[in-house]
Structure formats: C-alpha cells, structure tokens
Protein backbone atom coordinates (compact mmCIF):
# COMPACT_ATOMS: atom_id res chain seq x y z
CA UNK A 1 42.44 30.36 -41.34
CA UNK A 2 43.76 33.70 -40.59
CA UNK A 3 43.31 34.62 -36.82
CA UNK A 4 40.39 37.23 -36.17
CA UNK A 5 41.84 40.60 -35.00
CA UNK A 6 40.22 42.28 -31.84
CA UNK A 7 38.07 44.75 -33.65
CA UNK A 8 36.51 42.36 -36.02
CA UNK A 9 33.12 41.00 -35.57
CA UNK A 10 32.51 37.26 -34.03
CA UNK A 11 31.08 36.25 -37.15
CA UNK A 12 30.34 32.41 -36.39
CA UNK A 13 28.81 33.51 -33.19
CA UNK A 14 26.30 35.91 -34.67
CA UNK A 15 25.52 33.47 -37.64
CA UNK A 16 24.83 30.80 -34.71
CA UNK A 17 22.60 32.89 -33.18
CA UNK A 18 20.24 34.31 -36.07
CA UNK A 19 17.94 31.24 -36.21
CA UNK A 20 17.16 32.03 -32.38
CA UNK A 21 16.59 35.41 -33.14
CA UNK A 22 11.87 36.14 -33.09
CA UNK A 23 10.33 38.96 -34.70
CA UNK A 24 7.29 39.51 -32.49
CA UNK A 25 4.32 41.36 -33.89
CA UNK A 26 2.80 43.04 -31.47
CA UNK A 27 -0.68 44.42 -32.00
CA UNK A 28 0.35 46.18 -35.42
CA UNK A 29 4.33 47.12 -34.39
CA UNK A 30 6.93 45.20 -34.55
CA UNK A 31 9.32 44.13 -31.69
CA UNK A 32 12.71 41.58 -31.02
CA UNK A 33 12.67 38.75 -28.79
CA UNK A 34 14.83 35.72 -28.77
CA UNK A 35 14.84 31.82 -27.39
CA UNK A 36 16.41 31.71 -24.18
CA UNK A 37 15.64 28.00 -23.02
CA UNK A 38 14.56 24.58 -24.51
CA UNK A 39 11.36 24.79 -23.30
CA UNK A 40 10.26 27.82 -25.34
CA UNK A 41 11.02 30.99 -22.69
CA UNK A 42 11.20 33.70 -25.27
CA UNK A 43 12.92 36.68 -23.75
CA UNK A 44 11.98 40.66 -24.82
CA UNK A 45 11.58 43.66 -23.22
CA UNK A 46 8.35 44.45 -21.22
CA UNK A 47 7.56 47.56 -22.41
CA UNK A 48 7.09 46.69 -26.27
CA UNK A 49 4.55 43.91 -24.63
CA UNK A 50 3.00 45.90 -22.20
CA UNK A 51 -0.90 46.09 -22.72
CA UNK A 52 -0.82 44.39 -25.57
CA UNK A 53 -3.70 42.30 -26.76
CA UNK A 54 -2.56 39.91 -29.67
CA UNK A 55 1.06 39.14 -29.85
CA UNK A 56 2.56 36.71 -32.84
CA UNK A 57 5.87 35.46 -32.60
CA UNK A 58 7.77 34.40 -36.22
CA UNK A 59 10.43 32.77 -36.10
CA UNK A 60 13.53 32.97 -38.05
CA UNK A 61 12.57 29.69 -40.46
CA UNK A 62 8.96 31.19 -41.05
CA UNK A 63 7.39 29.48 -38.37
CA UNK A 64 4.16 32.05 -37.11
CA UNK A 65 2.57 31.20 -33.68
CA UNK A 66 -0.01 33.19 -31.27
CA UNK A 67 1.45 34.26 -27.95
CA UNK A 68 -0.67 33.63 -25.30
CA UNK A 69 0.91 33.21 -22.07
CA UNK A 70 3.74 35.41 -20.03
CA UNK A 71 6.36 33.31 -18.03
CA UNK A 72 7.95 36.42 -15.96
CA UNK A 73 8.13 40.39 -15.82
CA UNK A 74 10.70 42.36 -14.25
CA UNK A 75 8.86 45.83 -14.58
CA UNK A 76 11.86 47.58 -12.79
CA UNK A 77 14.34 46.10 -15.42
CA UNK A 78 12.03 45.97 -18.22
CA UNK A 79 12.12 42.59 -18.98
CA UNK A 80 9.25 40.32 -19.90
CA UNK A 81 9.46 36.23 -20.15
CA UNK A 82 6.66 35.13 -23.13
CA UNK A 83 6.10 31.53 -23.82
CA UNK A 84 5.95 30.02 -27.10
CA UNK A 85 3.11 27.66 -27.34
CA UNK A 86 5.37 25.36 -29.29
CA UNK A 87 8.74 23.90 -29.29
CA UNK A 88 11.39 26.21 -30.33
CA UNK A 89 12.43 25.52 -33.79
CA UNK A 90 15.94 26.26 -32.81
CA UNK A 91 18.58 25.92 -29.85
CA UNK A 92 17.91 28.81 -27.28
CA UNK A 93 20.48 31.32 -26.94
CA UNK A 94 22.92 31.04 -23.62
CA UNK A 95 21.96 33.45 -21.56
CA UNK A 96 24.46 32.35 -18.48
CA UNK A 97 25.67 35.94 -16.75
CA UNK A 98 29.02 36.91 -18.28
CA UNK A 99 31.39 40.06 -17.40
CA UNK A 100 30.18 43.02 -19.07
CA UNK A 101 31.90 44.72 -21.59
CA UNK A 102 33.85 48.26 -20.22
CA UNK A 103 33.59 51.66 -21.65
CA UNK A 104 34.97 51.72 -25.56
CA UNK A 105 34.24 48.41 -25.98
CA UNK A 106 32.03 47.26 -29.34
CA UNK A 107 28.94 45.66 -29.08
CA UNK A 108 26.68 43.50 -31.40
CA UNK A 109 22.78 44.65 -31.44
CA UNK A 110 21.29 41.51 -33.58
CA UNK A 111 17.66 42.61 -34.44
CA UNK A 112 15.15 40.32 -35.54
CA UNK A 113 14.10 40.99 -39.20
CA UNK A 114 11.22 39.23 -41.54
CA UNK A 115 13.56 35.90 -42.74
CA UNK A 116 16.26 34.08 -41.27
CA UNK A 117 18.47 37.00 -41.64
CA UNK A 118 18.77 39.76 -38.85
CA UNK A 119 19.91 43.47 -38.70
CA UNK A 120 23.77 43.63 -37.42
CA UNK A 121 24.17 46.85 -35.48
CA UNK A 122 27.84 47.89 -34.08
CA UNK A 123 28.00 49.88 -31.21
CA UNK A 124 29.80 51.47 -28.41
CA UNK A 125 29.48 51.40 -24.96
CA UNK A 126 29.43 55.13 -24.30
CA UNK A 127 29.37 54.11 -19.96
CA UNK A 128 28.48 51.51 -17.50
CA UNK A 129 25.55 53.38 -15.39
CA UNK A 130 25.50 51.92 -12.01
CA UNK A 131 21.85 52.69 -10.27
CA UNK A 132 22.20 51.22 -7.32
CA UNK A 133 22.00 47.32 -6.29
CA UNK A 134 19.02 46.96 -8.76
CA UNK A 135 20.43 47.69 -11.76
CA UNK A 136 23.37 48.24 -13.67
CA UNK A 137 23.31 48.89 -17.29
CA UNK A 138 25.10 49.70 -20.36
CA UNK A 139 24.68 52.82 -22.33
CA UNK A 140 25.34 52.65 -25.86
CA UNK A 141 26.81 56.04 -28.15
CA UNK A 142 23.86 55.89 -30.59
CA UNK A 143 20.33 55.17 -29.99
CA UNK A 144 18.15 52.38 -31.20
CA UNK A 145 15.17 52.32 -33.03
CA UNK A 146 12.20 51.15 -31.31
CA UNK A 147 11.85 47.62 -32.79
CA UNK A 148 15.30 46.89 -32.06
CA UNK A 149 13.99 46.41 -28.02
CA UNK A 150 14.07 42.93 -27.09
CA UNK A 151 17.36 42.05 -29.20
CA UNK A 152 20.47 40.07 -27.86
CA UNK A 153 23.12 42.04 -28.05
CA UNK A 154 26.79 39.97 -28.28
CA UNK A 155 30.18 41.06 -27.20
CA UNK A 156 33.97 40.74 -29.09
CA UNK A 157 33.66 37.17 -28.32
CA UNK A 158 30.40 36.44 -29.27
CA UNK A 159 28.35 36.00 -26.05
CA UNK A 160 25.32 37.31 -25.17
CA UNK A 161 25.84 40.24 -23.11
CA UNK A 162 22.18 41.85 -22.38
CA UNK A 163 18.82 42.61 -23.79
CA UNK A 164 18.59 45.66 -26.03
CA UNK A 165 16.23 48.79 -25.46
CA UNK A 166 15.24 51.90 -27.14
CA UNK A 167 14.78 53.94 -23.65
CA UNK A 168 14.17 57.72 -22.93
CA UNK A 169 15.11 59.46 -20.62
CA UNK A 170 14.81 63.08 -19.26
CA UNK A 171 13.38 63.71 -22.90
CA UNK A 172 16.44 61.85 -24.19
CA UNK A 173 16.22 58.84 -26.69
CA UNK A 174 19.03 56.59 -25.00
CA UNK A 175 20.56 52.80 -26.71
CA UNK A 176 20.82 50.70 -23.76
CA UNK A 177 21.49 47.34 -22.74
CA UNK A 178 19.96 45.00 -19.88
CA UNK A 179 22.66 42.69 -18.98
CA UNK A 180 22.04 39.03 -18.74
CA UNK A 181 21.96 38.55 -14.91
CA UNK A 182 18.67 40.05 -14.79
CA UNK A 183 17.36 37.50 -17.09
CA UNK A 184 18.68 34.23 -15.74
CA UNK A 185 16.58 34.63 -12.66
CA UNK A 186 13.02 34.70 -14.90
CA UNK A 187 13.58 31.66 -17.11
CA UNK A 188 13.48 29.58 -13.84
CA UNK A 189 9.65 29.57 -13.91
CA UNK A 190 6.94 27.45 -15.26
CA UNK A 191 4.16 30.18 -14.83
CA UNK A 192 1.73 30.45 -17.79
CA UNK A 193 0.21 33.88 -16.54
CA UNK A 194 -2.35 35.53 -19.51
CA UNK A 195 -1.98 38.13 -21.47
CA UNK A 196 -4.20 40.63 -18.89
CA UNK A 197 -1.46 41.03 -16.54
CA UNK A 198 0.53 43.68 -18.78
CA UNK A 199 -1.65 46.03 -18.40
CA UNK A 200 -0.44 46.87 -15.04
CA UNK A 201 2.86 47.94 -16.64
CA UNK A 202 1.10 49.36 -19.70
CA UNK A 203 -0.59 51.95 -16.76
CA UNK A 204 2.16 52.77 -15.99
CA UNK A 205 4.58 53.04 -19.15
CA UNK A 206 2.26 55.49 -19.96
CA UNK A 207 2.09 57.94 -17.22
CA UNK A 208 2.40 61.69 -17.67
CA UNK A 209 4.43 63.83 -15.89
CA UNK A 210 2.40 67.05 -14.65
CA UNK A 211 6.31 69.38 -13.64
CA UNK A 212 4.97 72.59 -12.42
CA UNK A 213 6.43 75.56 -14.76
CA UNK A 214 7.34 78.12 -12.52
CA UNK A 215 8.04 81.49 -12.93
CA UNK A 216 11.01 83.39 -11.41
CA UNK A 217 9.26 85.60 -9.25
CA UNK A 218 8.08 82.35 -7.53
CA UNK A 219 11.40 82.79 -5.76
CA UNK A 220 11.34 86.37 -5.03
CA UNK A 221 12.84 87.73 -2.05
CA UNK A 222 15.26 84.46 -2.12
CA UNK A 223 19.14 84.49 -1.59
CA UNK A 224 21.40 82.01 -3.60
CA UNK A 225 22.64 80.25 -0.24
CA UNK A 226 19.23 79.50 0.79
CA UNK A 227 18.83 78.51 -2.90
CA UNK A 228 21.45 75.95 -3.08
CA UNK A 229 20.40 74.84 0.33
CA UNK A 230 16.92 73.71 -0.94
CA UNK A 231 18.22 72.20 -4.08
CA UNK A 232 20.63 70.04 -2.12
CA UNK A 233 17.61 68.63 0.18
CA UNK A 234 15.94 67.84 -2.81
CA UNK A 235 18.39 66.03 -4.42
CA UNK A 236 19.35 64.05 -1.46
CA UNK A 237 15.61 63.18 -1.69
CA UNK A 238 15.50 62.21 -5.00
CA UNK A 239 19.20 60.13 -4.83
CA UNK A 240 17.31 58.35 -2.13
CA UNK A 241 14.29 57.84 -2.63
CA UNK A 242 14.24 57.12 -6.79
CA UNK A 243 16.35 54.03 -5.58
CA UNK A 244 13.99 53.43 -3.14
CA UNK A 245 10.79 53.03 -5.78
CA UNK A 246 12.87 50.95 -7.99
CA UNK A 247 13.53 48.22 -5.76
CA UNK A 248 9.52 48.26 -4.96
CA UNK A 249 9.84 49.93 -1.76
CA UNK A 250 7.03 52.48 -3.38
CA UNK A 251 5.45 53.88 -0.18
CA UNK A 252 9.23 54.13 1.66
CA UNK A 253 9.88 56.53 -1.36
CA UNK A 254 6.33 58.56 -0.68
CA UNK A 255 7.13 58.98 2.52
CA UNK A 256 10.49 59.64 2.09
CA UNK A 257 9.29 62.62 -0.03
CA UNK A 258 6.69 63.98 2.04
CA UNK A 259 8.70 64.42 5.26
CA UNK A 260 11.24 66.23 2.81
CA UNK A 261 8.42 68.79 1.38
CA UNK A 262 7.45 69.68 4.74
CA UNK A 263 10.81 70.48 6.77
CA UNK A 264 11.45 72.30 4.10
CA UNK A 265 8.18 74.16 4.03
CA UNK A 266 9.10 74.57 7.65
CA UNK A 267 12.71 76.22 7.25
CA UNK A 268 11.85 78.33 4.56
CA UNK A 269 9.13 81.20 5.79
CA UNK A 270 10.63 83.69 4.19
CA UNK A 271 10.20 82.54 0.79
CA UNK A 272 7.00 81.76 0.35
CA UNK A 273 6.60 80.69 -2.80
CA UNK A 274 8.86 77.64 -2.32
CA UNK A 275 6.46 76.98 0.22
CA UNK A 276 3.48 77.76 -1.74
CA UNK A 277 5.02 74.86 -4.89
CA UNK A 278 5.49 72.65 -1.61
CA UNK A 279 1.80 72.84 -0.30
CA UNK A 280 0.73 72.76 -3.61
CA UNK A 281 2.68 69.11 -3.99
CA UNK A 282 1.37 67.74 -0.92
CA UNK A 283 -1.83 69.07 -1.31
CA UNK A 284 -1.59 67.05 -5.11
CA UNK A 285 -1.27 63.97 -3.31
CA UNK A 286 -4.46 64.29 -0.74
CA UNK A 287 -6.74 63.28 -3.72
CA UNK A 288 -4.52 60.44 -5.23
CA UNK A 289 -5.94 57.00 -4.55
CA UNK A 290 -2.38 55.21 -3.80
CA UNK A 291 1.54 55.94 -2.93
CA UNK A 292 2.86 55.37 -6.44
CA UNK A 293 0.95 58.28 -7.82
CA UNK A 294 1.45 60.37 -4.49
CA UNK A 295 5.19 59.29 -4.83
CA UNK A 296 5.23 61.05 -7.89
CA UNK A 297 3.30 63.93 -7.87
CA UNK A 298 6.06 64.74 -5.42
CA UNK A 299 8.58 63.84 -7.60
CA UNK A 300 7.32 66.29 -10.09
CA UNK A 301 6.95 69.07 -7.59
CA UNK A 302 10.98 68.37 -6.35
CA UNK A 303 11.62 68.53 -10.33
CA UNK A 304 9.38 71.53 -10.79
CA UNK A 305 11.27 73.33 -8.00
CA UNK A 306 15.07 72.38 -9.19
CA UNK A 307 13.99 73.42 -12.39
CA UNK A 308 13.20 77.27 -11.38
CA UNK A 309 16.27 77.39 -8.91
CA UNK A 310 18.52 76.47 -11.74
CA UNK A 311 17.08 79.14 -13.75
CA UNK A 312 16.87 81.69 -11.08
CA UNK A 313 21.10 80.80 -10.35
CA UNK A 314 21.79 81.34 -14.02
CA UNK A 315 20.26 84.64 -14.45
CA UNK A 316 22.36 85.84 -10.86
CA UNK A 317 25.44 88.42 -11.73
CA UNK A 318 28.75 86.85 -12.99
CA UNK A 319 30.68 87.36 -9.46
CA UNK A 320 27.89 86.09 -7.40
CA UNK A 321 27.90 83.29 -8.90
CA UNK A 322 31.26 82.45 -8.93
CA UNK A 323 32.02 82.70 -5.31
CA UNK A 324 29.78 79.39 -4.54
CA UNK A 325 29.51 76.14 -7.33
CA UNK A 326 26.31 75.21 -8.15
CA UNK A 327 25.39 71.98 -6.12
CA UNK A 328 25.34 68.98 -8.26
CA UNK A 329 22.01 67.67 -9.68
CA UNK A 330 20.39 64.83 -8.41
CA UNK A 331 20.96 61.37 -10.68
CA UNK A 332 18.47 60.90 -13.07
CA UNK A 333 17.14 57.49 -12.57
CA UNK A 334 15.18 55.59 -15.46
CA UNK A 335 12.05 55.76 -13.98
C-alpha cells in the first residue's frame, strides 16, 4: 500500500469515526454531536442546546432516541455533555487531550448528516487564539455553517482535535474549534440534570448589546493626548476584566469596571461629555437587578466610548496624527 503523503486526508480514521458521528434535532434545527464515552456522554456545543425543549438524537445506523437529560455544561467554553438514554450503538470517539495543530496546519470538520455518511470539511487553522488560562482555541480560515457546531474535528493523523463551532464575533461569523482538554474534564460525571437548566445559558446567548452611538461633538473641546489617554484606561479595563467574567469571577469584572468609569470621570472635567457617556453607564447599572448585566452595561459604555475616540482620531489632520500611534485596541474576547 502506497504510503499516505502529509497533505492527504487520514482516511481510515475519519471512516472509523462516522458511525460515532449524531445528528441532533433540536427543536426544528439541526445540530452535530458525537459519542464520547461507553456509557452514552454525547458531546456538542451548548449553544445549539441552549433553551431547547425537545432534543432527538439519530444516530449514524438510524437509531432515533429522545434526549432528556444533560451530563455537563461549560457555558464559558461552550460545551454541553447530553446523555443518550440508551447504549451507544457504536464505540465513542477518543477524546484524550492531544497537541493542537499550529498555524497552516489542515483540519478535518466531520459533520453529522441524515445516514451513516457525514459531511468532510478541510480546513485551515488561520491562528491559535490564546485568551487567557481559560481558553485557548483554534481559528479556522473559513467559517462554518451553523449545524456544523458540535462536530469532531480530526487532525493529519486522524485524532480528534476539538469540538467545532459556528461563532461570531464583533459582528464577525468566525470557524472555530474547542480543543479536547476542555471536554475530558465533563465526561467524568454521572449527573442526569433536565432539560430546564439550559435556559440559563439560552438568557444569556441571547443578550443584546445596547453600544451608545455617539456623536463627535460628544468629544468637543478634547485634545488627542487626552484622547489616547482614555482609550488606553479603557482597554486596560477591558484586557482585564473580559478575562475576569470568563473565568466566573462576574462581580470582580463589575467592579473592576466601575472604579475605571469613575477615575476617569474624575480626571477628565474638561471634557464633559466623556463624563456625561460615563454617568450615563453607571447610572445604566443603578436599575439592573445583578452584576452580570451591570458588568455589561459597562462594557457597552467602554465600547461606546472607544468607538467615538477612534472616529474622532481618524477625522484629526494628517500630521497630527502622525506624530503619536494610535494606542492598540483592547482584545476582543468571545463573550
């Protein structure tokens, strides 16, 4: 048998894993799971699941059963743990953490289909994105459609690498992948939780932002030093304190953001409508019933605020703006 080159696709190892592959119906869409363990864990992501009332899992031979129970959740990840109410009908995929592939390397997206046999999707890594300590993830160069979430995706050598997801971000449809060492940690439960508790994550899947859309006069009177100045504190805010909120340290975050909003609103009297979009922020927050939605009322207010500087630096004379670089951003984090 002629030796497979490096670019070729590990053909056994995707034909091994098809029968493991689950399409899961879920309250009229469709979504991809697969069998992670012997004793039925069925692994997917949580936000296809979340809120969902009726979910039916077919598998690969035909088999149809009724979902019923969740094993695990890892809202931060978006991962969910269902459990099949019967025994698999074929070996569970080996979900054991593995080295991630690097930048340029191909990937395997296997998404569930109606029959035994799945979708095959090739893909790039475009980058590893590091978050922080919670997460790290792969980003893929094309996007995914949405029923592709919840698919193993394989590397050159055929082993299961992460959890697909159809993700946006910053209003940008983004191909991702969960690796596998956020999943190992879920399968070691025997919880049989009901259906009711995704609609916690549901809540908040489906939150709207409320950015204020500022005008440039809000900054009138303003000097690009002082500019940059504020845009740095923000970002140092939101670099610190988006981490913060991922790793469930919600109220650290809040806080985090309030004492930001008001030194600012402190050190800068003499433009005073940054002050005014500050008060208005922390004002927000007075009538919100916890520090998740105070948390990001903030947010939106820090995000409403980089916005107009950005705009109000752009629109600044060629030299000015050339003396100084812009400060950076701050990261844009999932959530």
């Amino acid at each position: 048998m002629a030796e497979r080159s490096d670019r070729s696709p590990p053909r056994d190892a995707l034909v091994q894993a098809s029968p493991s592959l689950v399409l899961l119906e879920v309250d009229g869409r469709c979504a991809s799971g697969f069998i992670a363990t012997d004793q039925g864990h069925l692994v997917t992501s949580l936000h296809v699941v979340a809120g969902a009332r009726h979910i039916h899992a077919v598998m690969a031979d035909g088999t149809r059963a009724q979902v019923d129970h969740i094993a695990a959740m890892d809202d931060r990840r978006d991962l969910a743990v269902l459990r099949l109410p019967l025994p698999p009908p074929a070996p569970p995929l080996d979900v054991s953490p593995v080295s991630l592939p690097g930048e340029g390397d191909t990937v395997y997206v296997l998404r569930a289909m109606a029959g035994p046999a799945p979708e095959i999707r090739s893909q790039e890594v475009r980058a590893v994105q590091v978050l922080g300590d919670w997460l790290t993830l792969l980003e893929l160069t094309r996007t995914l459609p949405d029923d592709a979430s919840g698919s193993p995706v394989l590397d050159m050598r055929g082993a299961v690498v992460g959890v697909a997801t159809a993700a946006l971000a910053n209003g940008r449809a983004l191909g991702l992948v969960i690796p596998t060492r956020y999943v190992a940690p879920l399968l070691r439960t025997s919880s049989r939780a009901p259906l009711s508790v995704l609609e916690a994550p549901r809540r908040r899947a489906g939150r709207v932002r409320q950015v204020p859309q500022h005008p440039l006069s809000l900054l009138e009177g303003a000097t690009s030093d002082a500019l940059e100045s504020i845009a740095t504190t923000l970002g140092h805010a939101i670099n610190t304190g988006a981490p913060a909120y991922n790793r469930g340290d919600v109220d650290g975050c809040y806080r985090l953001y309030a004492r930001t909003a008001e030194r600012l609103i402190d050190s800068c009297e003499a433009f005073p409508g940054a002050q005014l979009a500050l008060r208005d922020g922390l004002r927000r927050c007075e009538g919100l019933p916890d520090s998740d939605d105070r948390a990001w009322a903030l947010r939106d207010t820090f995000d409403g605020l980089l916005d107009v500087i950005g705009r109000w630096l752009q629109v600044q004379p060629e030299p000015a703006r050339a003396t100084r670089p812009a400060p950076p951003p701050p990261k844009r984090y999932l959530n």
